[in-house]
C-alpha atoms as a PDB file:
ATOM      1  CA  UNK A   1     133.691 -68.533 -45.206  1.00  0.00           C
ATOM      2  CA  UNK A   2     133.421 -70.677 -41.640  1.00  0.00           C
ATOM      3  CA  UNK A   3     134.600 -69.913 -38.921  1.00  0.00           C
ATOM      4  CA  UNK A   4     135.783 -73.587 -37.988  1.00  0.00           C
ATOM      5  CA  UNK A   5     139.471 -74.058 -36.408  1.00  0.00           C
ATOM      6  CA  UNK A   6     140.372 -77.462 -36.316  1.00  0.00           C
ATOM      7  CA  UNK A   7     143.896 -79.697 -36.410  1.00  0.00           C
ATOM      8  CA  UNK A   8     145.447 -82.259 -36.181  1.00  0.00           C
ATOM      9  CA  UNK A   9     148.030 -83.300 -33.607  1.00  0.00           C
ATOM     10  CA  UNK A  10     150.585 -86.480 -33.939  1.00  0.00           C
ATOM     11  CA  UNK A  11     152.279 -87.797 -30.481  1.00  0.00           C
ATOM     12  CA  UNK A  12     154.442 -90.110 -29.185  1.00  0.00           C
ATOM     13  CA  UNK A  13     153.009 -91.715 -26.135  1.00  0.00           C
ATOM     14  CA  UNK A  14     155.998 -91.621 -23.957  1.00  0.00           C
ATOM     15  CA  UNK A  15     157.910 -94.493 -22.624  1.00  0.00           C
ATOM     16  CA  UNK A  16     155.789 -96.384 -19.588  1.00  0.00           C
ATOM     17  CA  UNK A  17     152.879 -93.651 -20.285  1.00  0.00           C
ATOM     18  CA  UNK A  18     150.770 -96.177 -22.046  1.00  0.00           C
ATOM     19  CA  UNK A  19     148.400 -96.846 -19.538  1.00  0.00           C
ATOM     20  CA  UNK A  20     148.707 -93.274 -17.784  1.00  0.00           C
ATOM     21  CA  UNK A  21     147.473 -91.914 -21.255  1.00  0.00           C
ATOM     22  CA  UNK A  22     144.529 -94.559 -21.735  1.00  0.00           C
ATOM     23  CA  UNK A  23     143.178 -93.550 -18.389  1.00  0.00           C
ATOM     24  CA  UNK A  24     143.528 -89.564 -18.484  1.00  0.00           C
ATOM     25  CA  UNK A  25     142.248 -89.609 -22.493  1.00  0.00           C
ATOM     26  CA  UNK A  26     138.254 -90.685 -21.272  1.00  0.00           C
ATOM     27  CA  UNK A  27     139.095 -88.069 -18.680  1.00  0.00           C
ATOM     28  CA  UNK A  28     139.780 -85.359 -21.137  1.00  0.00           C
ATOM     29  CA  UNK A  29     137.138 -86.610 -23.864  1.00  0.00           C
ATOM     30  CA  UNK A  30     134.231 -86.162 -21.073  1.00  0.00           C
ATOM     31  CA  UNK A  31     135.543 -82.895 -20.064  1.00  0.00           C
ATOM     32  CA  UNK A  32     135.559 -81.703 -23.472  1.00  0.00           C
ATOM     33  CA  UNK A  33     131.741 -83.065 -24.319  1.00  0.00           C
ATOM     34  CA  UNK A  34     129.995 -80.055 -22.786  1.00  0.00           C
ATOM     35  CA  UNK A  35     132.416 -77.356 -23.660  1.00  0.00           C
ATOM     36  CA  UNK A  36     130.299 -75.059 -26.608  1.00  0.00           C
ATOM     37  CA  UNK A  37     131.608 -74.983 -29.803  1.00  0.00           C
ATOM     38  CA  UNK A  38     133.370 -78.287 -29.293  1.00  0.00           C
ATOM     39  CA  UNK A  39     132.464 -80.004 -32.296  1.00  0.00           C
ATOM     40  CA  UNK A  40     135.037 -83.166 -33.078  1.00  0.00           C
ATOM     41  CA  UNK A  41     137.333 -84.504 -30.010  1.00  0.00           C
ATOM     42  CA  UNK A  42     138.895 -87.454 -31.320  1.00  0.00           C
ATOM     43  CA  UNK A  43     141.739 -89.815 -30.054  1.00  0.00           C
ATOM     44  CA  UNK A  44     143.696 -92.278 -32.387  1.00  0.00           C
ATOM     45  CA  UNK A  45     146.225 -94.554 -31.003  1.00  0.00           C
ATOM     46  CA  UNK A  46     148.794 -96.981 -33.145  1.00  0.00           C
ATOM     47  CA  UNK A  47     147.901-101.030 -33.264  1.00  0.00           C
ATOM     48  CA  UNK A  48     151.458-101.140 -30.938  1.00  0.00           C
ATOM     49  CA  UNK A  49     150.336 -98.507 -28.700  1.00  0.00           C
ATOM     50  CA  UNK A  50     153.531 -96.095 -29.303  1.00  0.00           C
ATOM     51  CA  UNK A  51     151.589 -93.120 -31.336  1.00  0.00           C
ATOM     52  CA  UNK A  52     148.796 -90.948 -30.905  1.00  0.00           C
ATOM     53  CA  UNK A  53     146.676 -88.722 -32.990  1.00  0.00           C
ATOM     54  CA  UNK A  54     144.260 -86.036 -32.192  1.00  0.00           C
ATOM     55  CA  UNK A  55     141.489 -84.127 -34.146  1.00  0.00           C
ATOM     56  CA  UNK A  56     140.036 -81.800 -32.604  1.00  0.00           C
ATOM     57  CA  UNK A  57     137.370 -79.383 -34.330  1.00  0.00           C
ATOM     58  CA  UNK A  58     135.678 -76.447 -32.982  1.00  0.00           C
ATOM     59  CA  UNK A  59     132.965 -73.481 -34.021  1.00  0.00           C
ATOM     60  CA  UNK A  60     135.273 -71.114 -33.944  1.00  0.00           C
ATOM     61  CA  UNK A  61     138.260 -69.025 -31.926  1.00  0.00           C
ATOM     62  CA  UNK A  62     136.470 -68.019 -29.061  1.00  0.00           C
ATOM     63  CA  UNK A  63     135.504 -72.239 -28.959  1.00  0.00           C
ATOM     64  CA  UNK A  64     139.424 -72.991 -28.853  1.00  0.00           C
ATOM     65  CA  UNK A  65     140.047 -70.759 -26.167  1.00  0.00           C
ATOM     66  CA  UNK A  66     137.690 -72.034 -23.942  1.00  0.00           C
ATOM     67  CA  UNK A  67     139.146 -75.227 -24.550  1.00  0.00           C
ATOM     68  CA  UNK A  68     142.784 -74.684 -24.225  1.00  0.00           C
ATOM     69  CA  UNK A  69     141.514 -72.794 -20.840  1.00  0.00           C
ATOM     70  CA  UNK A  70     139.884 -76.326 -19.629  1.00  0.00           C
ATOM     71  CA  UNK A  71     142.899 -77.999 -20.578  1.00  0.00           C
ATOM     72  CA  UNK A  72     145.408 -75.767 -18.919  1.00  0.00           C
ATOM     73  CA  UNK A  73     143.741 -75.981 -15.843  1.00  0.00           C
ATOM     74  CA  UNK A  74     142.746 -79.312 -15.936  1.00  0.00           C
ATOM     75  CA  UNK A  75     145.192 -81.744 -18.425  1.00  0.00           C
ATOM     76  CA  UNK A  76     148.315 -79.879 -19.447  1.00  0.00           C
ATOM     77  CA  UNK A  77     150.814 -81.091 -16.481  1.00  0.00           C
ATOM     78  CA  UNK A  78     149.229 -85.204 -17.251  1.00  0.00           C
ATOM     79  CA  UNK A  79     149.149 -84.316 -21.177  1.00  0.00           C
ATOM     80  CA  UNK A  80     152.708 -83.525 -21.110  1.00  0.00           C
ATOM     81  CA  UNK A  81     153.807 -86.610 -18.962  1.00  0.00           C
ATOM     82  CA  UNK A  82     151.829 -89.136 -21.327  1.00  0.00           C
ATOM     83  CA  UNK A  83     152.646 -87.798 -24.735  1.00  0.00           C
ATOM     84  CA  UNK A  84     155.310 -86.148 -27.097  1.00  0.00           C
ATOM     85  CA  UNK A  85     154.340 -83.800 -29.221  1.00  0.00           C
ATOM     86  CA  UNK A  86     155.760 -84.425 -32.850  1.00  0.00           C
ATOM     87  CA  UNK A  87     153.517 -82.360 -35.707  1.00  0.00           C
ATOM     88  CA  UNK A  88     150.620 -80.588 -35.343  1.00  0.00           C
ATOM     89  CA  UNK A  89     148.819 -78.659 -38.493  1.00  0.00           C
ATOM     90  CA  UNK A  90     146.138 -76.010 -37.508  1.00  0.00           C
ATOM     91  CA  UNK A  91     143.119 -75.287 -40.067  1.00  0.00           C
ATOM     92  CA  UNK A  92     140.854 -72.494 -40.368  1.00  0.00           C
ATOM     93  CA  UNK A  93     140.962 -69.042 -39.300  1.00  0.00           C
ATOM     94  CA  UNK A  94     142.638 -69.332 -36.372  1.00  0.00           C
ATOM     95  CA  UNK A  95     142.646 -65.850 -34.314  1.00  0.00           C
ATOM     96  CA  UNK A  96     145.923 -64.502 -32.916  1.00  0.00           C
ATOM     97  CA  UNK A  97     145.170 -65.493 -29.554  1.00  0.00           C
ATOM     98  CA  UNK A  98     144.934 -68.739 -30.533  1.00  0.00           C
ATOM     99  CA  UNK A  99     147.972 -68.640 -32.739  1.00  0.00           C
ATOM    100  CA  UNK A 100     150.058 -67.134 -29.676  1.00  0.00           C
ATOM    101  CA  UNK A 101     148.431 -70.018 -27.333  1.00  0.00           C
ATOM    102  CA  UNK A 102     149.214 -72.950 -29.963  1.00  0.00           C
ATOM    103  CA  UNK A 103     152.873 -71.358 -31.051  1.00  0.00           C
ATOM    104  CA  UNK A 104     154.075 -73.232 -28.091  1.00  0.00           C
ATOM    105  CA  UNK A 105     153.457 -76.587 -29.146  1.00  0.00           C
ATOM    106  CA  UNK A 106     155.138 -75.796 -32.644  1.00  0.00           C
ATOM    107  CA  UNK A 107     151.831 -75.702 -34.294  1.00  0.00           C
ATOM    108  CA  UNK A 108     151.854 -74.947 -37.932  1.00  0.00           C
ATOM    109  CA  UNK A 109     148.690 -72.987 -39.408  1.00  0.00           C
ATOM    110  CA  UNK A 110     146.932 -73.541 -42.692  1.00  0.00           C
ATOM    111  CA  UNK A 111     144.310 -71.033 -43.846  1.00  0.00           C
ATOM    112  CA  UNK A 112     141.569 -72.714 -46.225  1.00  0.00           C
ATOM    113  CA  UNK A 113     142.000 -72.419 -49.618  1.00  0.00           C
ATOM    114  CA  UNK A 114     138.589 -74.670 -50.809  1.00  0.00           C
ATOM    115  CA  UNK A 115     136.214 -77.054 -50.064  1.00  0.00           C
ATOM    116  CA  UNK A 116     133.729 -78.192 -47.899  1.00  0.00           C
ATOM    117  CA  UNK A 117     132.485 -80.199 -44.654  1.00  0.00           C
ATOM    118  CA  UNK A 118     129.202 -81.985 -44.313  1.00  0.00           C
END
């Protein structure tokens, strides 16, 4: 079984944040690039520019939390300014230090049942 804990996150860029959000994303995709165990960082905005999607993938718990570390530091205050958090679905064995870190954006967690990922 992997050890892989990814999700997905859906946003509503906030009103006026448009621009705000396109320049901290690159800022946040770069900063993410060298973090081990980051394997998928991807951003997804709507054709009018009012939604946002993220999927995010990593190697395993210990990956997330040196992640959502980076981010706190670093993004959280801008994150929170720029976007709305409106579902977010967690995959994978997610540890309970992860679970207690993502609990506070209302994630909801999914434990594999089958499958596979090339």
């Amino acid at each position: 079984m992997s050890n892989v804990v990814s999700w997905s996150l859906q946003m509503t860029v906030r009103d006026g944040q448009l621009e705000e959000a396109k320049a901290l994303v690159p800022e946040m995709v770069e900063a993410t690039r060298s973090e081990p165990g980051a394997l998928t960082y991807e951003y997804f905005l709507s054709h009018d520019g009012t939604s946002c999607h993220i999927y995010e993938r990593y190697a395993d718990s210990e990956a997330v939390l040196a992640h959502l570390g980076n981010f706190g530091s670093n993004f959280a205050e801008r994150f929170m300014e720029c976007f709305e958090p409106k579902s977010f679905s967690v995959y994978g064995p997610a540890s309970d230090d992860v679970r207690g870190a993502l609990d506070a954006f209302g994630a909801g967690y999914f434990n594999t049942l089958d499958g596979f990922s090339r």
